[in-house]
Protein backbone atom coordinates (compact mmCIF):
# COMPACT_ATOMS: atom_id res chain seq x y z
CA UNK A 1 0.00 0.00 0.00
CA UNK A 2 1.06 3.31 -0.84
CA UNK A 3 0.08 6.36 1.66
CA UNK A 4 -1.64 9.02 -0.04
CA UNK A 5 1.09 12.05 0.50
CA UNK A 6 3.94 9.55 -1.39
CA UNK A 7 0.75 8.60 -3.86
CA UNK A 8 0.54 12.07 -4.94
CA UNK A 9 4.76 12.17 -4.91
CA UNK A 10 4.94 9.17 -7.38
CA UNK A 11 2.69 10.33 -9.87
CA UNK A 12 4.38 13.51 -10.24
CA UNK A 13 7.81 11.81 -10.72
CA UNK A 14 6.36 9.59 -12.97
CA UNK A 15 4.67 12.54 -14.99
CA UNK A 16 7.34 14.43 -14.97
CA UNK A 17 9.78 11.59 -15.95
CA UNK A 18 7.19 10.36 -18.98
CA UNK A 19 7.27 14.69 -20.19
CA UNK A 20 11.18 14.32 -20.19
CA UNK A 21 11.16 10.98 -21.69
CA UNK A 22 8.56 12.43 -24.45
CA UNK A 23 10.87 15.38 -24.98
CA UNK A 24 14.13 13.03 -25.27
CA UNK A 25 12.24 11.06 -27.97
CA UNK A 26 10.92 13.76 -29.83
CA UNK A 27 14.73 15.72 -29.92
CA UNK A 28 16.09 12.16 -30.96
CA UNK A 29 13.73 11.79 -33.52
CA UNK A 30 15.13 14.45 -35.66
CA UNK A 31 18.11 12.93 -35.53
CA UNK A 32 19.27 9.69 -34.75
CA UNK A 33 16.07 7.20 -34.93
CA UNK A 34 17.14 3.78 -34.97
CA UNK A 35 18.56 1.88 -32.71
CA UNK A 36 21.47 -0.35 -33.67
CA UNK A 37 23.46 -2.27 -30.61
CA UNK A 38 27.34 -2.70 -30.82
CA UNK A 39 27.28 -6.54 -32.02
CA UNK A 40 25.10 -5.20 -34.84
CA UNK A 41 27.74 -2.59 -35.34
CA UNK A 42 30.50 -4.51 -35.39
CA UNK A 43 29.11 -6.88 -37.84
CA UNK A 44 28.15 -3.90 -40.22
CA UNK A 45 31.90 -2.45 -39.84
CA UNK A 46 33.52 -6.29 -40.97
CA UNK A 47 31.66 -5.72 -43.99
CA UNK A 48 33.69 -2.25 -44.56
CA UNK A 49 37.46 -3.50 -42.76
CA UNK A 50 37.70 -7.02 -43.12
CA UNK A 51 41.45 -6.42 -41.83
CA UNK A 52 40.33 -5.25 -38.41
CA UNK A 53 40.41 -7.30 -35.80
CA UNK A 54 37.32 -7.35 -33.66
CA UNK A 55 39.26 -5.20 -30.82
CA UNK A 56 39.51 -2.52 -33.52
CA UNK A 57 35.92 -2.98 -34.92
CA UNK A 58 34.78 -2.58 -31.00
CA UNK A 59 36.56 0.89 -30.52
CA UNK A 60 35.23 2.02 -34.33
CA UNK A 61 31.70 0.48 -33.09
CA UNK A 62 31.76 2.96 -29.56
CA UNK A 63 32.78 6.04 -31.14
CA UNK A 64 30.17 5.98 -34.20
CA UNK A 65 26.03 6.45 -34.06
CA UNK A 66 23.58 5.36 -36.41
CA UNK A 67 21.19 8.35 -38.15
CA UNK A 68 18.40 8.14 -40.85
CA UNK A 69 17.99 9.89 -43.47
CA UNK A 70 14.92 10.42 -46.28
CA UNK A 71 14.82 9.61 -50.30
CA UNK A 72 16.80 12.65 -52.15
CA UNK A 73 19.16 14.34 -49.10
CA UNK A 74 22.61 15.47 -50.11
CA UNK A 75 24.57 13.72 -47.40
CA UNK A 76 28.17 15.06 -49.43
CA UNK A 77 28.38 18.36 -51.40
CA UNK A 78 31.37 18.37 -53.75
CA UNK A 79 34.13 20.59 -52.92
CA UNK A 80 32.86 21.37 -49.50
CA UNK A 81 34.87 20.50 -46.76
CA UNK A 82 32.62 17.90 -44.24
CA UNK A 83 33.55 16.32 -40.64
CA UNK A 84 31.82 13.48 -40.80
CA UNK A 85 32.52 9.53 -41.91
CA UNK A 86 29.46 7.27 -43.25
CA UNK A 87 29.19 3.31 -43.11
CA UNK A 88 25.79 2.87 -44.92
CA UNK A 89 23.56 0.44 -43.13
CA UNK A 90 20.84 0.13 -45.02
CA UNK A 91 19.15 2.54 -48.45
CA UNK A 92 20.95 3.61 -51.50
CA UNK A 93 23.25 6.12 -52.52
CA UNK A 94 24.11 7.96 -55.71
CA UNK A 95 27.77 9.05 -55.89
CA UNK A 96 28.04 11.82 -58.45
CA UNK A 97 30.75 14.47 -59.75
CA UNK A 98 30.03 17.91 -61.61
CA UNK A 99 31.51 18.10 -65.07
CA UNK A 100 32.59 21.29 -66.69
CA UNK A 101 29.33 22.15 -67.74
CA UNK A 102 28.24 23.09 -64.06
CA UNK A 103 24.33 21.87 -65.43
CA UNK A 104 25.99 18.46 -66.22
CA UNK A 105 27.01 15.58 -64.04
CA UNK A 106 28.36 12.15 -64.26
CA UNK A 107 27.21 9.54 -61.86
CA UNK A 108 29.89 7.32 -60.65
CA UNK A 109 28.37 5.04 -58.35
CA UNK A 110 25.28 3.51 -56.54
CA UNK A 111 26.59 2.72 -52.77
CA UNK A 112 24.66 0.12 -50.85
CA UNK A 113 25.05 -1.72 -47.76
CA UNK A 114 28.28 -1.75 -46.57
CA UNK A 115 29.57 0.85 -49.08
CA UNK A 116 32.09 4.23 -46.89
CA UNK A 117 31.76 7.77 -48.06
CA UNK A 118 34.08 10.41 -47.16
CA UNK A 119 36.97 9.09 -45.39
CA UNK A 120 39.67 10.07 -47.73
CA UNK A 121 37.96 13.73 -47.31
CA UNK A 122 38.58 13.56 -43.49
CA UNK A 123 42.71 11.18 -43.60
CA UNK A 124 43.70 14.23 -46.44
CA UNK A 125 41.66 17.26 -44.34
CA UNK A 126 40.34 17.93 -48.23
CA UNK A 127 37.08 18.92 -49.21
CA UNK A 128 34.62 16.57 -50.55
CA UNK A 129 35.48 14.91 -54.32
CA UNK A 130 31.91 13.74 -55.53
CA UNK A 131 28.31 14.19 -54.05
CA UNK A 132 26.06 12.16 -52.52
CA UNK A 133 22.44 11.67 -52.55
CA UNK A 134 20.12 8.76 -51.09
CA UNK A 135 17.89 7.51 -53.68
CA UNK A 136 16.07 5.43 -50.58
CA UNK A 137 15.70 5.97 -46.80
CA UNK A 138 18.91 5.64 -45.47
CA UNK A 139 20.32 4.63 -42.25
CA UNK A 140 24.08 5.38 -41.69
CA UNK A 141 26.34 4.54 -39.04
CA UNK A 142 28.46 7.97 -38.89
CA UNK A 143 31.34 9.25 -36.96
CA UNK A 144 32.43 12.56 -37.02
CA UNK A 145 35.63 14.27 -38.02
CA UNK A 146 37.15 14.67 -34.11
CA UNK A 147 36.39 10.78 -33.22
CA UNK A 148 37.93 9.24 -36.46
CA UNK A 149 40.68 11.19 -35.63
CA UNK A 150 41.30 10.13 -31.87
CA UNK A 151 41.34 6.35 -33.22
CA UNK A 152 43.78 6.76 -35.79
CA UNK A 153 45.63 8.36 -33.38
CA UNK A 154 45.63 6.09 -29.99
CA UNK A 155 45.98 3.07 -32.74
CA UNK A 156 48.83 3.30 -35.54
CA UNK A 157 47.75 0.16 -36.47
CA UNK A 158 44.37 0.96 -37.46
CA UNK A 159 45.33 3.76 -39.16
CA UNK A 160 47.26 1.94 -41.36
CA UNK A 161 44.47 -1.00 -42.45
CA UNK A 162 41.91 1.58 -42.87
CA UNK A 163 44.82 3.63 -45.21
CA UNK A 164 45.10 -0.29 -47.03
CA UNK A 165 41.63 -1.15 -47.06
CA UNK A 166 40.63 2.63 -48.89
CA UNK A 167 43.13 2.10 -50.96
CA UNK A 168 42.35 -1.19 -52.52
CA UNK A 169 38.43 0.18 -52.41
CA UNK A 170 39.95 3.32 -54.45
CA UNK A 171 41.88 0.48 -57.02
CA UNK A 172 38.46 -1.49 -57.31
CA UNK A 173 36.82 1.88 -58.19
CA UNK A 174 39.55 3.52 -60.56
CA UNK A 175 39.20 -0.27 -62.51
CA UNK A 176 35.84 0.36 -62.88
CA UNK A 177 36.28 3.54 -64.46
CA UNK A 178 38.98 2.65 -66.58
CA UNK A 179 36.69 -0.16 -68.22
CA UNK A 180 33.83 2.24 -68.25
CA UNK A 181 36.35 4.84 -69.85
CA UNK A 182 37.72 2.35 -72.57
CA UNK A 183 34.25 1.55 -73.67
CA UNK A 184 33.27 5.14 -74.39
CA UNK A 185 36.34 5.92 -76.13
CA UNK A 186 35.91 2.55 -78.06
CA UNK A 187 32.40 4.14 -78.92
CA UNK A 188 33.75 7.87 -79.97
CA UNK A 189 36.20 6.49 -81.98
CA UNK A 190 33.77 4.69 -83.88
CA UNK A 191 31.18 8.03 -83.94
CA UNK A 192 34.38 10.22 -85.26
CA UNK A 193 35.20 7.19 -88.34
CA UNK A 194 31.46 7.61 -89.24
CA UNK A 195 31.63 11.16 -89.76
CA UNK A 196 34.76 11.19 -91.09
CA UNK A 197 33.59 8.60 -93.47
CA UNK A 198 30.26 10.83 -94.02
CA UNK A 199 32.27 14.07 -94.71
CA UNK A 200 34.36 12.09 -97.50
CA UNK A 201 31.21 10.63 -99.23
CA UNK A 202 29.22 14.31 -98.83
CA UNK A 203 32.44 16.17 -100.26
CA UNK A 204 32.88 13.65 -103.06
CA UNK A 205 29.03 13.75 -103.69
CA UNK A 206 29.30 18.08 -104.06
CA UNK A 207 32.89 17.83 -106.01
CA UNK A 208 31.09 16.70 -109.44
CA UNK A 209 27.67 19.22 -109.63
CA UNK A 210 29.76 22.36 -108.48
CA UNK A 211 32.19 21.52 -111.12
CA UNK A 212 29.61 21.31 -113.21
CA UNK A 213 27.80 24.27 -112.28
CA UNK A 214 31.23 25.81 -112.66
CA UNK A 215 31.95 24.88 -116.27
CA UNK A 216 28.66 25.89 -117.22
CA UNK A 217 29.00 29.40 -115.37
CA UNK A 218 32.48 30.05 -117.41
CA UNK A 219 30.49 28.73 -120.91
CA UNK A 220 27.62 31.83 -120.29
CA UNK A 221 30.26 34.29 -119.36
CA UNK A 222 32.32 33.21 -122.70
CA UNK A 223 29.65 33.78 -124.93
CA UNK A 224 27.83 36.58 -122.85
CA UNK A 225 27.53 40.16 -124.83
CA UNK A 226 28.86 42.29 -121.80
CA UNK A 227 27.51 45.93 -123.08
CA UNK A 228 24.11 44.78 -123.84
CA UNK A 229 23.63 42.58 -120.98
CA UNK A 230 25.85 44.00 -117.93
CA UNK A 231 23.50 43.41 -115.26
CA UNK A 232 23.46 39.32 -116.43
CA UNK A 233 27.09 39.26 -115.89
CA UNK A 234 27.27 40.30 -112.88
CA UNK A 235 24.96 37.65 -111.64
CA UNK A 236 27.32 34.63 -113.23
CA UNK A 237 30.04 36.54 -111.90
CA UNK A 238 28.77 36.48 -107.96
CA UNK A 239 27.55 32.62 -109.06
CA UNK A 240 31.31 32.14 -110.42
CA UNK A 241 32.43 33.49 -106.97
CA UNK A 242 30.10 31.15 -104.73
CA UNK A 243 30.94 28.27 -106.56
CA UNK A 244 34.74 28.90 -105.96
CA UNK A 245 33.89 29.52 -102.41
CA UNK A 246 31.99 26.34 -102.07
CA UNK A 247 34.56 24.48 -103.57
CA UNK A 248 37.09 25.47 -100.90
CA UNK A 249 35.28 24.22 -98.61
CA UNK A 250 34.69 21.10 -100.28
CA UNK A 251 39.08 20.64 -101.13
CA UNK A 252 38.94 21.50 -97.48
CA UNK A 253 36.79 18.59 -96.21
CA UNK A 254 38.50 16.54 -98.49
CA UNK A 255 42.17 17.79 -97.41
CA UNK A 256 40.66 16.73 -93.77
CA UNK A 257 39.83 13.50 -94.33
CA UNK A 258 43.60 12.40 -95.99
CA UNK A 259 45.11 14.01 -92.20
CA UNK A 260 42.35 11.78 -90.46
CA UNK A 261 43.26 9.05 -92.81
CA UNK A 262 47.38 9.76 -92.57
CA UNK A 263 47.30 9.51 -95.92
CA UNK A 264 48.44 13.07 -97.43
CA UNK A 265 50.47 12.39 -100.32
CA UNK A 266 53.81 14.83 -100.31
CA UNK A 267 55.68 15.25 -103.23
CA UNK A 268 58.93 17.41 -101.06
CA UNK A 269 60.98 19.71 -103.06
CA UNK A 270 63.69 22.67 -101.78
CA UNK A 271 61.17 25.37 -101.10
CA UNK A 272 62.39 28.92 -100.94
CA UNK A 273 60.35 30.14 -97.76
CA UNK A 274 60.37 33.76 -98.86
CA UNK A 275 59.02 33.02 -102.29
CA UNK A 276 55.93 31.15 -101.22
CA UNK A 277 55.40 33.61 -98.43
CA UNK A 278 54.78 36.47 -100.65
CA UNK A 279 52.88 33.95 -102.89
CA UNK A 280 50.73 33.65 -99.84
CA UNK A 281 50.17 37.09 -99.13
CA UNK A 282 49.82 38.61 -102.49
CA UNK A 283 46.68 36.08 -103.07
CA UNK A 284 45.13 37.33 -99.85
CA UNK A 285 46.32 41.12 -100.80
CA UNK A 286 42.97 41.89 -101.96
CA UNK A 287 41.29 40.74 -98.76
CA UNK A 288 43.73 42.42 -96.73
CA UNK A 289 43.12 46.02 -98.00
CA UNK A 290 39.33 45.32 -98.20
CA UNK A 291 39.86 45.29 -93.98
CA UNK A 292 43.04 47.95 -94.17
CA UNK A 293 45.09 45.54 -92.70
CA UNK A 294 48.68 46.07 -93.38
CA UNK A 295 50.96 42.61 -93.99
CA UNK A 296 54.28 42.95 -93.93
CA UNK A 297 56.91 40.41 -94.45
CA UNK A 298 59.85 40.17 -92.68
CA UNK A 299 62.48 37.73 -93.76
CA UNK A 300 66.07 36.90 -92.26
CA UNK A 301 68.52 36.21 -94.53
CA UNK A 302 69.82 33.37 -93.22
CA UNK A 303 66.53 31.37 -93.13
CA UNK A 304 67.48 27.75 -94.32
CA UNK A 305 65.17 26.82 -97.73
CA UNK A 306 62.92 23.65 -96.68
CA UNK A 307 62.21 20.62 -98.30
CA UNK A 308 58.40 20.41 -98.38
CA UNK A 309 55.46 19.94 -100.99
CA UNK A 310 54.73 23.25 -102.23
CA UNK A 311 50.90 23.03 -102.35
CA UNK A 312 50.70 21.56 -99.08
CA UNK A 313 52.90 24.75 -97.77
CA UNK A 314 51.35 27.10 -99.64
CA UNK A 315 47.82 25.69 -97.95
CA UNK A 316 49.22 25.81 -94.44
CA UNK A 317 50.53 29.35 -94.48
CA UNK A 318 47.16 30.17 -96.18
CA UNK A 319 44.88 29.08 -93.62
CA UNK A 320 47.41 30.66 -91.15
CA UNK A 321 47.11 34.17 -93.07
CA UNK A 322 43.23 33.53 -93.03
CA UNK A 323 43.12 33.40 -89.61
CA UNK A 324 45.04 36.14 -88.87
CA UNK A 325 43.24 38.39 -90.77
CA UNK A 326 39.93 36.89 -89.72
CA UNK A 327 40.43 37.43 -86.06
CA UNK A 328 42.33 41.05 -86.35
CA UNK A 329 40.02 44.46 -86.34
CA UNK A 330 40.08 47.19 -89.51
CA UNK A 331 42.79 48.96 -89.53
CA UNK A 332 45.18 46.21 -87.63
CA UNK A 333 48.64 44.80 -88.15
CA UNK A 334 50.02 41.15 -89.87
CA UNK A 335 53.55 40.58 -89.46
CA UNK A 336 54.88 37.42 -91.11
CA UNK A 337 58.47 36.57 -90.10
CA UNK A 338 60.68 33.96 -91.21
CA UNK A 339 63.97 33.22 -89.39
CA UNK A 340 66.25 29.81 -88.70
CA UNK A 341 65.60 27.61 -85.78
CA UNK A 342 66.46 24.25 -84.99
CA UNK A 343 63.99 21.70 -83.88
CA UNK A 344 63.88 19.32 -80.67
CA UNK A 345 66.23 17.02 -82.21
CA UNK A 346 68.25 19.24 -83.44
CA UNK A 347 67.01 19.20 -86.72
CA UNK A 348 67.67 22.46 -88.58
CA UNK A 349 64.40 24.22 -89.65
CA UNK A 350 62.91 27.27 -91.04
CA UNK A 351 60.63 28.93 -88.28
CA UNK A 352 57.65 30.98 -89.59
CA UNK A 353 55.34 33.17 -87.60
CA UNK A 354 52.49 35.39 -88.67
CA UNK A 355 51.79 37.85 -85.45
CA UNK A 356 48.46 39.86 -85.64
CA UNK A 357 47.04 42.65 -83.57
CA UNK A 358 43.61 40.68 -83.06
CA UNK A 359 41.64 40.23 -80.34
CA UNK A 360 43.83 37.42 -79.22
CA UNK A 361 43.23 33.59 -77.66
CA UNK A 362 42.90 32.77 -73.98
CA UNK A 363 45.48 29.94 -73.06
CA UNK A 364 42.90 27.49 -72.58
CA UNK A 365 41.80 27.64 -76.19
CA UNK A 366 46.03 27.45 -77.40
CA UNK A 367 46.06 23.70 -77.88
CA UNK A 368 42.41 23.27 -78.88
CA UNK A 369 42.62 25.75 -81.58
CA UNK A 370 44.24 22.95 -84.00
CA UNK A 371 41.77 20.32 -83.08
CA UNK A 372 39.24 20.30 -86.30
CA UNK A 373 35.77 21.54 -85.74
CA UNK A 374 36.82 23.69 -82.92
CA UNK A 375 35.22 26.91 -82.68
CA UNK A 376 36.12 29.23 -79.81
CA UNK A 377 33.77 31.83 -79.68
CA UNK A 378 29.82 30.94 -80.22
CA UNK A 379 29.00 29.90 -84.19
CA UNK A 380 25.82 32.14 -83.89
CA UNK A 381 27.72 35.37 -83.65
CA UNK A 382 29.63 34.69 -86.46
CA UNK A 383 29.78 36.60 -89.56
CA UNK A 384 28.98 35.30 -93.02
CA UNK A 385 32.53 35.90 -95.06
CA UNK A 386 36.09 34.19 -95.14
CA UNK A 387 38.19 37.13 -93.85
CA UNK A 388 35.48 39.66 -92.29
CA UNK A 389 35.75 40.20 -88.61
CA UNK A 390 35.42 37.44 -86.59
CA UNK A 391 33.72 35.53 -90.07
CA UNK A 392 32.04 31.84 -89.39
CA UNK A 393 34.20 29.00 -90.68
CA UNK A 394 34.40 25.53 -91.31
CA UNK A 395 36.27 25.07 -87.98
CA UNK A 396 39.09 22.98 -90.42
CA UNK A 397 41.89 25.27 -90.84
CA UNK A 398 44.37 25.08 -88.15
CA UNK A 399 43.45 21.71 -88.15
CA UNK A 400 44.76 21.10 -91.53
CA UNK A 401 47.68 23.66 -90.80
CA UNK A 402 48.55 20.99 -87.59
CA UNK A 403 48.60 17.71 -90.29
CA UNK A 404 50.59 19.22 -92.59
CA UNK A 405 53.52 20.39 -90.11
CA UNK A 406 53.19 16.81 -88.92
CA UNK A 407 53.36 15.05 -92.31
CA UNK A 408 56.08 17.38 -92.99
CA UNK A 409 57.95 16.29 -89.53
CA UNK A 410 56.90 19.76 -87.98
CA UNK A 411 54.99 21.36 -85.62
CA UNK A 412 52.65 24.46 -84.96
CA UNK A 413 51.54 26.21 -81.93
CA UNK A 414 50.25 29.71 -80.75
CA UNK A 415 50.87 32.23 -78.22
CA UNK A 416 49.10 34.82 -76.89
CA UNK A 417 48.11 36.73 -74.00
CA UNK A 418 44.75 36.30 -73.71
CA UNK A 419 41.78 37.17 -75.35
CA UNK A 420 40.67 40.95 -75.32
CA UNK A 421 38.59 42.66 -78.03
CA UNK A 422 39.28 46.22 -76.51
CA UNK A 423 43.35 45.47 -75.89
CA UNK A 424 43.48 43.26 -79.05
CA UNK A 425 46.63 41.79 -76.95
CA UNK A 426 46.84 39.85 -80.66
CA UNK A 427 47.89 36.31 -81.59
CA UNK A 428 51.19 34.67 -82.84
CA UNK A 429 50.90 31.42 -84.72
CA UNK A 430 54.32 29.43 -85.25
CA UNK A 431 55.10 26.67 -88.18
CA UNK A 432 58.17 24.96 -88.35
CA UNK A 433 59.11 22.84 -90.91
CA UNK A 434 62.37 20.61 -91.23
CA UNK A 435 65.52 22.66 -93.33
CA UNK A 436 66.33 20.93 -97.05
């Protein structure tokens, strides 16, 4: 029996113990809401370290609690820096990395059961690599930044297997990759042959009616009464003109195809350089003064002749002149210098640079320049016309410019400052061919 004064006493211990109990529950709801004992701990952990002895496993298994999680939380965000380890218990993960394009990403894994995330963040004190979403409820067993720490350092041991045991995780995953990686080259490869093979067939298929249309054009202006019918000529002769245009670009696709192919034919003579530079630049005279752009050529004496096929040269420097007028304001600069160099195995050569006072190329763009399609700036702003301002193109020019130093056992590169169209900082493009 229970007198009435301690009657009245109990119940308001026990009320006030089941409020406090309600409140405990409630504040541990939020955050850690299931229960997981240390056998059950342990036994998740030798899934993760199977090099651990169970002494280890124990001290891992005090140290770390178990918190849920709902479908679609970011447990990781990539680059941030994070203090806290997870051993998933049970639920999904998606372990993904931004790309360039900051609206792209690339999933790299789905972790499961048994699966670590972020200990390599918290051993090398670096941010986070990837990020990770749970694609299920998720329970994790977690242990923060401070406590990870404190084992690695009372047990040398330790830190050591769970160094091992990351790293052979990190192995498994880079294999993965690699595989993943070789397939999708395997599969570009293949994409890049079949329009290779489609820009051969397409320029072969446009080759015979422009030459066509051509022949038939230069027939109507033979036999065409200029003083009584002026105004007819002048539409063959801008039909002349676009069919010359359209057949550059045609030779050009073609020209592409024999680099793709490694299959440009050279026929290598002794070249004069300064000869076939002003051969270059008195074909593209007209273009220049259309723009006011002064070339000028500058040629050392003691430039070494080179031993090169002449049309091949003469296309090179061409696209190179192109360019540089292309890409330089009204009114600019073109400085084409020739000058003896020697080549990384010491190989004597004739060095040729055209320098501009254009609007110049950011370094990132230096080496992707020569790649063929590439287009810096955005094809809808560009101009219709081969050497207007900042005129559209084919994307094919440097391109061809890089086979042919190569065929020729050269090279070609750029420099520049950066890319500025109210500096113009301006652009120096380099091709080096062997001496004779």
């Amino acid at each position: 029996m229970v007198a009435g004064s301690d009657y009245i006493h109990f119940a308001r211990l026990l009320r006030t113990f089941t409020c406090n109990a309600t409140v405990a529950i409630s504040t541990e709801e939020s955050a850690y809401t299931t229960f997981m004992n240390k056998e059950e701990k342990i036994s998740l952990l030798q899934l993760v370290y199977k090099g651990l002895e169970d002494e280890s496993l124990a001290e891992i298994a005090e140290l770390s609690h178990i918190r849920d999680y709902p479908t679609n939380y970011l447990l990781c965000r990539e680059g941030e820096h994070e203090d806290v380890l997870y051993v998933i218990a049970e639920g999904k993960v998606i372990i993904s990395q931004q790309l360039g394009d900051e609206e792209s990403t690339r999933i790299l894994r789905v972790g499961g059961k048994g699966d670590v995330i972020g200990e390599m963040g918290l051993i090398q004190n670096a941010p986070r690599s990837a990020s990770v979403h749970t694609t299920t409820p998720c329970s994790m067993l977690e242990m923060d930044k401070k406590d990870f720490e404190s084992i690695l350092s009372k047990n040398p041991h330790i830190a050591l297997d769970l160094i091992g045991i990351t790293l052979d995780r990190l192995r498994e995953n880079d294999k993965k990759s690699i595989s993943e990686l070789q397939k999708t080259n395997k599969v570009l490869r293949q994409m890049d042959r079949n329009k290779m093979e489609f820009i051969q067939v397409t320029a072969h298929e446009l080759r015979t009616p422009l030459t066509v249309l051509k022949g038939y054009v230069n027939v109507l202006q033979a036999s065409l009464d200029a003083e009584t019918k002026s105004g007819l000529g002048e539409v063959l002769q801008g039909i002349d003109k676009g069919t010359d245009r359209m057949h550059g670009i045609v030779n050009t696709m073609l020209d592409l195809t024999r680099i793709d192919a490694d299959s440009f034919k050279i026929s290598p003579v002794i070249v004069p350089v300064k000869q076939i530079l002003e051969k270059v630049a008195y074909k593209l005279s007209t273009a220049a003064q259309e723009r006011n752009i002064d070339v000028v050529i500058e040629h050392n004496a003691d430039t070494p002749n080179i031993k090169a096929d002449p049309a091949l040269m003469e296309k090179a420097l061409h696209h190179l002149l192109v360019n540089a007028i292309k890409y330089t304001p009204d009114g600019g600069n073109i400085t084409i210098t020739a000058s003896p160099s020697v080549l990384e195995n010491n190989t004597k050569s004739a060095k040729i640079s055209i320098q501009d006072t254009g609007i110049g190329l950011d370094a990132e763009h230096h080496e992707l320049a020569f790649e063929k399609f590439y287009q810096v700036a955005d094809v809808a702003t560009h101009s219709s016309g081969k050497t207007s301002f900042k005129g559209g193109g084919s994307g094919l020019g440097l391109a061809i410019v890089r086979g042919i130093a190569e065929a020729h056992g050269g090279k070609t590169w750029v420099e520049s400052e950066g890319y500025d169209e109210e500096i113009c900082p301006g652009s120096t493009f380099y091709l080096e061919i062997p001496a004779s």
